[in-house]
N, C-alpha and C. Protein backbone atom coordinates (compact mmCIF):
# COMPACT_ATOMS: atom_id res chain seq x y z
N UNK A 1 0.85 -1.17 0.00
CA UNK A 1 0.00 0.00 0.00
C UNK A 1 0.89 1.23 0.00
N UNK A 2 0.71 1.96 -1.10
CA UNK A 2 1.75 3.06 -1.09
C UNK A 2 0.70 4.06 0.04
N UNK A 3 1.45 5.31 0.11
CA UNK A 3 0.92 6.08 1.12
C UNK A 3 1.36 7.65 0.11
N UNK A 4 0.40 8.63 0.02
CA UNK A 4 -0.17 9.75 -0.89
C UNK A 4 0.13 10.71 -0.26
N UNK A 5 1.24 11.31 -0.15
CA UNK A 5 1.03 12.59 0.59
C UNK A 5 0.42 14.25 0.50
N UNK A 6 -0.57 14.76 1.42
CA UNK A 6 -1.91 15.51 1.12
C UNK A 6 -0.99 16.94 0.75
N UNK A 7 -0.12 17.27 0.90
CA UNK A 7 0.63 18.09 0.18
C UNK A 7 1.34 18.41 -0.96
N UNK A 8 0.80 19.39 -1.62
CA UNK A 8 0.94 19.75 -2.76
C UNK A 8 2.69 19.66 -3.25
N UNK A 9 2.82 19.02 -4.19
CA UNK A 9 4.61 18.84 -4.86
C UNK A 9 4.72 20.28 -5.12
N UNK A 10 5.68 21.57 -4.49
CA UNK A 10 6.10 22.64 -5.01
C UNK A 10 6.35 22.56 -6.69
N UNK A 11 7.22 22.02 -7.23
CA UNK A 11 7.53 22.12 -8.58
C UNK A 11 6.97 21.95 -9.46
N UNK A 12 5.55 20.98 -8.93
CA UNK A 12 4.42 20.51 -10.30
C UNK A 12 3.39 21.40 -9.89
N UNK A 13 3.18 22.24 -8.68
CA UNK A 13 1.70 23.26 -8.80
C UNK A 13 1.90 24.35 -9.11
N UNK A 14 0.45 25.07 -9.68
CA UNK A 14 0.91 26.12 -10.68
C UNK A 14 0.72 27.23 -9.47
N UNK A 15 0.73 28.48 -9.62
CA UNK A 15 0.56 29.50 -8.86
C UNK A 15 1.72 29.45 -7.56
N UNK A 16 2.76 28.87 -7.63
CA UNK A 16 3.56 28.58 -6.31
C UNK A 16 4.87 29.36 -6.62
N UNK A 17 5.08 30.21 -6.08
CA UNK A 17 6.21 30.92 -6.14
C UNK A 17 7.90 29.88 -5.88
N UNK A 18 8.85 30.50 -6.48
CA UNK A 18 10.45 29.73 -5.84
C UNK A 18 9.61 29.83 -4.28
N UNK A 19 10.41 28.79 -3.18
CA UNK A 19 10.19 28.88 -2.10
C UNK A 19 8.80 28.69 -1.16
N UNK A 20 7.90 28.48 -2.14
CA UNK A 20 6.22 28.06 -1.68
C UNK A 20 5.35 29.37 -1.30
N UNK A 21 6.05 30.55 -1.89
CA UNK A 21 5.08 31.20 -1.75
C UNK A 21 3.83 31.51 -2.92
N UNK A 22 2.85 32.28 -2.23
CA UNK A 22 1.63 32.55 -3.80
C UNK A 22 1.70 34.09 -3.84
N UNK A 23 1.58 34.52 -5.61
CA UNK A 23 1.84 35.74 -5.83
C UNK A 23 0.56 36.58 -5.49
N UNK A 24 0.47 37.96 -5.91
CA UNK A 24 -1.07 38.15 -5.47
C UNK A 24 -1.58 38.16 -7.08
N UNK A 25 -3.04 37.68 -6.30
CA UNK A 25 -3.83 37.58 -7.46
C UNK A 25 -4.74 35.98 -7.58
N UNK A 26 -3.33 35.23 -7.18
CA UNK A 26 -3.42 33.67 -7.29
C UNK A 26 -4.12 33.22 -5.98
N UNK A 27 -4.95 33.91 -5.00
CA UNK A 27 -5.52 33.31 -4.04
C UNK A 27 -6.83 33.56 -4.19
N UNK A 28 -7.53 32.36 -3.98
CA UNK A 28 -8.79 32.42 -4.04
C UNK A 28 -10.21 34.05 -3.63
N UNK A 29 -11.12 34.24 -3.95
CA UNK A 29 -12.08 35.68 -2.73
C UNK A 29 -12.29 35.11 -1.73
N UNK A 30 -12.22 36.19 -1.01
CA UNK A 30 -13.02 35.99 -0.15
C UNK A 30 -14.14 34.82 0.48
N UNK A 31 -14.64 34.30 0.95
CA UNK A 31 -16.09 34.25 1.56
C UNK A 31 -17.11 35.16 1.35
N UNK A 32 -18.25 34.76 0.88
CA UNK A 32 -19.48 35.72 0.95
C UNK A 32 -20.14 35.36 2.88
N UNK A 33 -20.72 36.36 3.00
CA UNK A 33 -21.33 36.50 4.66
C UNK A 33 -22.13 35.53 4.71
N UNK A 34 -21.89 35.09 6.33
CA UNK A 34 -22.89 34.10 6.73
C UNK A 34 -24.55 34.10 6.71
N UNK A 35 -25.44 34.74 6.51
CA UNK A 35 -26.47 34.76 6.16
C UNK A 35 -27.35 33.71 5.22
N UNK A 36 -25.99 33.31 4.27
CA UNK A 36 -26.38 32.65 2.74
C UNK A 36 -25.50 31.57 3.30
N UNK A 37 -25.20 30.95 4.83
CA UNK A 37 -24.86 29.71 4.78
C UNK A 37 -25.81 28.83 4.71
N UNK A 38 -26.84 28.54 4.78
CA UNK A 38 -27.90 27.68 4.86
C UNK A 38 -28.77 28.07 5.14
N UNK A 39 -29.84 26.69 5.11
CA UNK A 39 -31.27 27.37 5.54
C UNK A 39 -31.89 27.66 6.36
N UNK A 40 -32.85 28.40 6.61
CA UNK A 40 -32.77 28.82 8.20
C UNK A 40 -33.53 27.14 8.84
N UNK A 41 -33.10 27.37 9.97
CA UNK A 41 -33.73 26.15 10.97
C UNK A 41 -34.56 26.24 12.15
N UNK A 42 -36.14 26.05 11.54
CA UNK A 42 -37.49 26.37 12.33
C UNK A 42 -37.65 25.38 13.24
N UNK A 43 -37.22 24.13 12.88
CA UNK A 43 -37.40 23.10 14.15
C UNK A 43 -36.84 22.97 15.50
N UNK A 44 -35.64 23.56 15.60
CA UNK A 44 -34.86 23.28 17.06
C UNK A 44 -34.87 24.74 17.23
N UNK A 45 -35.95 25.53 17.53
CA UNK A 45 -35.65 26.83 18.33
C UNK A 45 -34.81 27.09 19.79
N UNK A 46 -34.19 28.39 20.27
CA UNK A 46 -33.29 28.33 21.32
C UNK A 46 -33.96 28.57 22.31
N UNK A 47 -35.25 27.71 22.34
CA UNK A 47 -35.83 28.53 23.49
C UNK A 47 -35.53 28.10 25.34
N UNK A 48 -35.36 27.50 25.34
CA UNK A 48 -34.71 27.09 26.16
C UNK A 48 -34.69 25.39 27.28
N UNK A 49 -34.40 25.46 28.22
CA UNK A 49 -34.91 24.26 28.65
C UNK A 49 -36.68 23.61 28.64
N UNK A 50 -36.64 22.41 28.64
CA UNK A 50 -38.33 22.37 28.70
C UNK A 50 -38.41 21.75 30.55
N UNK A 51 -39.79 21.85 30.71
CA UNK A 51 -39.79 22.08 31.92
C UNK A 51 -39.44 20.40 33.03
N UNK A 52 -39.97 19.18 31.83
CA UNK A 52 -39.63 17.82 32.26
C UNK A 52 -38.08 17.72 32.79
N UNK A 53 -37.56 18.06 31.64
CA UNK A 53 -36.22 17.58 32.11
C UNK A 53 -35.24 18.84 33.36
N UNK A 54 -36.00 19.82 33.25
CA UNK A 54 -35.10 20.91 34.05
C UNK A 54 -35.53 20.10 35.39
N UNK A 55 -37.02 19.86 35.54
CA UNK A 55 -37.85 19.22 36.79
C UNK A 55 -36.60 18.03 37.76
N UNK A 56 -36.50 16.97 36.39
CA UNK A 56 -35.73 15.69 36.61
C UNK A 56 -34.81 16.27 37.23
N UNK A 57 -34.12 17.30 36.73
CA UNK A 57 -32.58 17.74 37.36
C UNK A 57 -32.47 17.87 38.84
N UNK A 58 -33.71 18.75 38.80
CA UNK A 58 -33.73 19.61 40.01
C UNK A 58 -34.03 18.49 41.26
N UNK A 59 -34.53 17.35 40.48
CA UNK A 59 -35.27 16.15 41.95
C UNK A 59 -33.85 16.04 42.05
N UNK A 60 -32.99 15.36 41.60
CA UNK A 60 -31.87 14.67 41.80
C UNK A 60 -30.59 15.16 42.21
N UNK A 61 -30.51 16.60 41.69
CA UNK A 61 -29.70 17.01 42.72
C UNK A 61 -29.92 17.29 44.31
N UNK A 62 -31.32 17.87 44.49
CA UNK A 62 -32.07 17.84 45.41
C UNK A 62 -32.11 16.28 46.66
N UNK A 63 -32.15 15.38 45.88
CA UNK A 63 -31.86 13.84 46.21
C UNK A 63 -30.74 13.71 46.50
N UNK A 64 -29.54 13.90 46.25
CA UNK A 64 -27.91 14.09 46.35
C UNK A 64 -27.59 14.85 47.47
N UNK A 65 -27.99 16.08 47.72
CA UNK A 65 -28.21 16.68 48.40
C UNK A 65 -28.06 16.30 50.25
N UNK A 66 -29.88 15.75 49.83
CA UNK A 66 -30.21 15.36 51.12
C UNK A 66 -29.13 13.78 52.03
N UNK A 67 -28.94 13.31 50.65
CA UNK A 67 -28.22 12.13 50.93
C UNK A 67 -27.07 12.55 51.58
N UNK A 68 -26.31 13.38 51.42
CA UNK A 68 -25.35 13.81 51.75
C UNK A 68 -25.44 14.86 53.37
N UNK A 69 -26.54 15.36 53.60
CA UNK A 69 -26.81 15.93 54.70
C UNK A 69 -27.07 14.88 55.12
N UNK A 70 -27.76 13.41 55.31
CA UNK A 70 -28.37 12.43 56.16
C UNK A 70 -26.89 11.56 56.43
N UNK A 71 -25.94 11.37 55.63
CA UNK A 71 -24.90 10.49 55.69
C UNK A 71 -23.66 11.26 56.45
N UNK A 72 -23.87 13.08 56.73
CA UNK A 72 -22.98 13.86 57.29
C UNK A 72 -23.62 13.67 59.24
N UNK A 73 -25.08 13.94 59.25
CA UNK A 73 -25.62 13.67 60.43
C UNK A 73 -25.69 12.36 61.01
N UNK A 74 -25.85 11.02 60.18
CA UNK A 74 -25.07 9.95 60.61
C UNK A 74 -23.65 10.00 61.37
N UNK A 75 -23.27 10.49 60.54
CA UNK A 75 -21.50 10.45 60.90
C UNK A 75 -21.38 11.66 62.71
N UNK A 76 -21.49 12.65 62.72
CA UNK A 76 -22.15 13.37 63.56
C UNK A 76 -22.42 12.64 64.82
N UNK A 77 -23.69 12.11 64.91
CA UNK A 77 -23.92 11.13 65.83
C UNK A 77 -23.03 10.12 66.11
């Protein structure tokens, strides 16, 4: 299996100055503005957490919590 290396041969590409540099002219424009990157996306709005899973959070840290106050007052005693 030979192996391809992803770098361009200086001597066989065109636009490459002695030494690997590019003259001006020979570099691609710009980017046009992000606006015209895609389409807009109506389904996953940022609205924010929904209220199930913020709920879930809140039991379980809440649960952690207490566990940890009941296993400190164990110890205590």
């Amino acid at each position: 299996m030979s192996h391809i290396s992803p770098d361009p041969e200086p001597e066989r590409t065109t636009g490459l100055e002695p030494g690997g540099g590019v003259p001006p002219g020979e570099t691609p424009p710009a980017e046009s503005s992000l606006p015209e990157a895609g389409p807009r996306e109506t389904h996953n709005p940022p609205e924010g957490w929904s209220r199930a899973p913020l709920a879930a959070i809140i039991v379980l840290v809440v649960l952690v919590a207490a566990f940890f106050l009941a296993y400190a007052l164990v110890l205590i005693l």
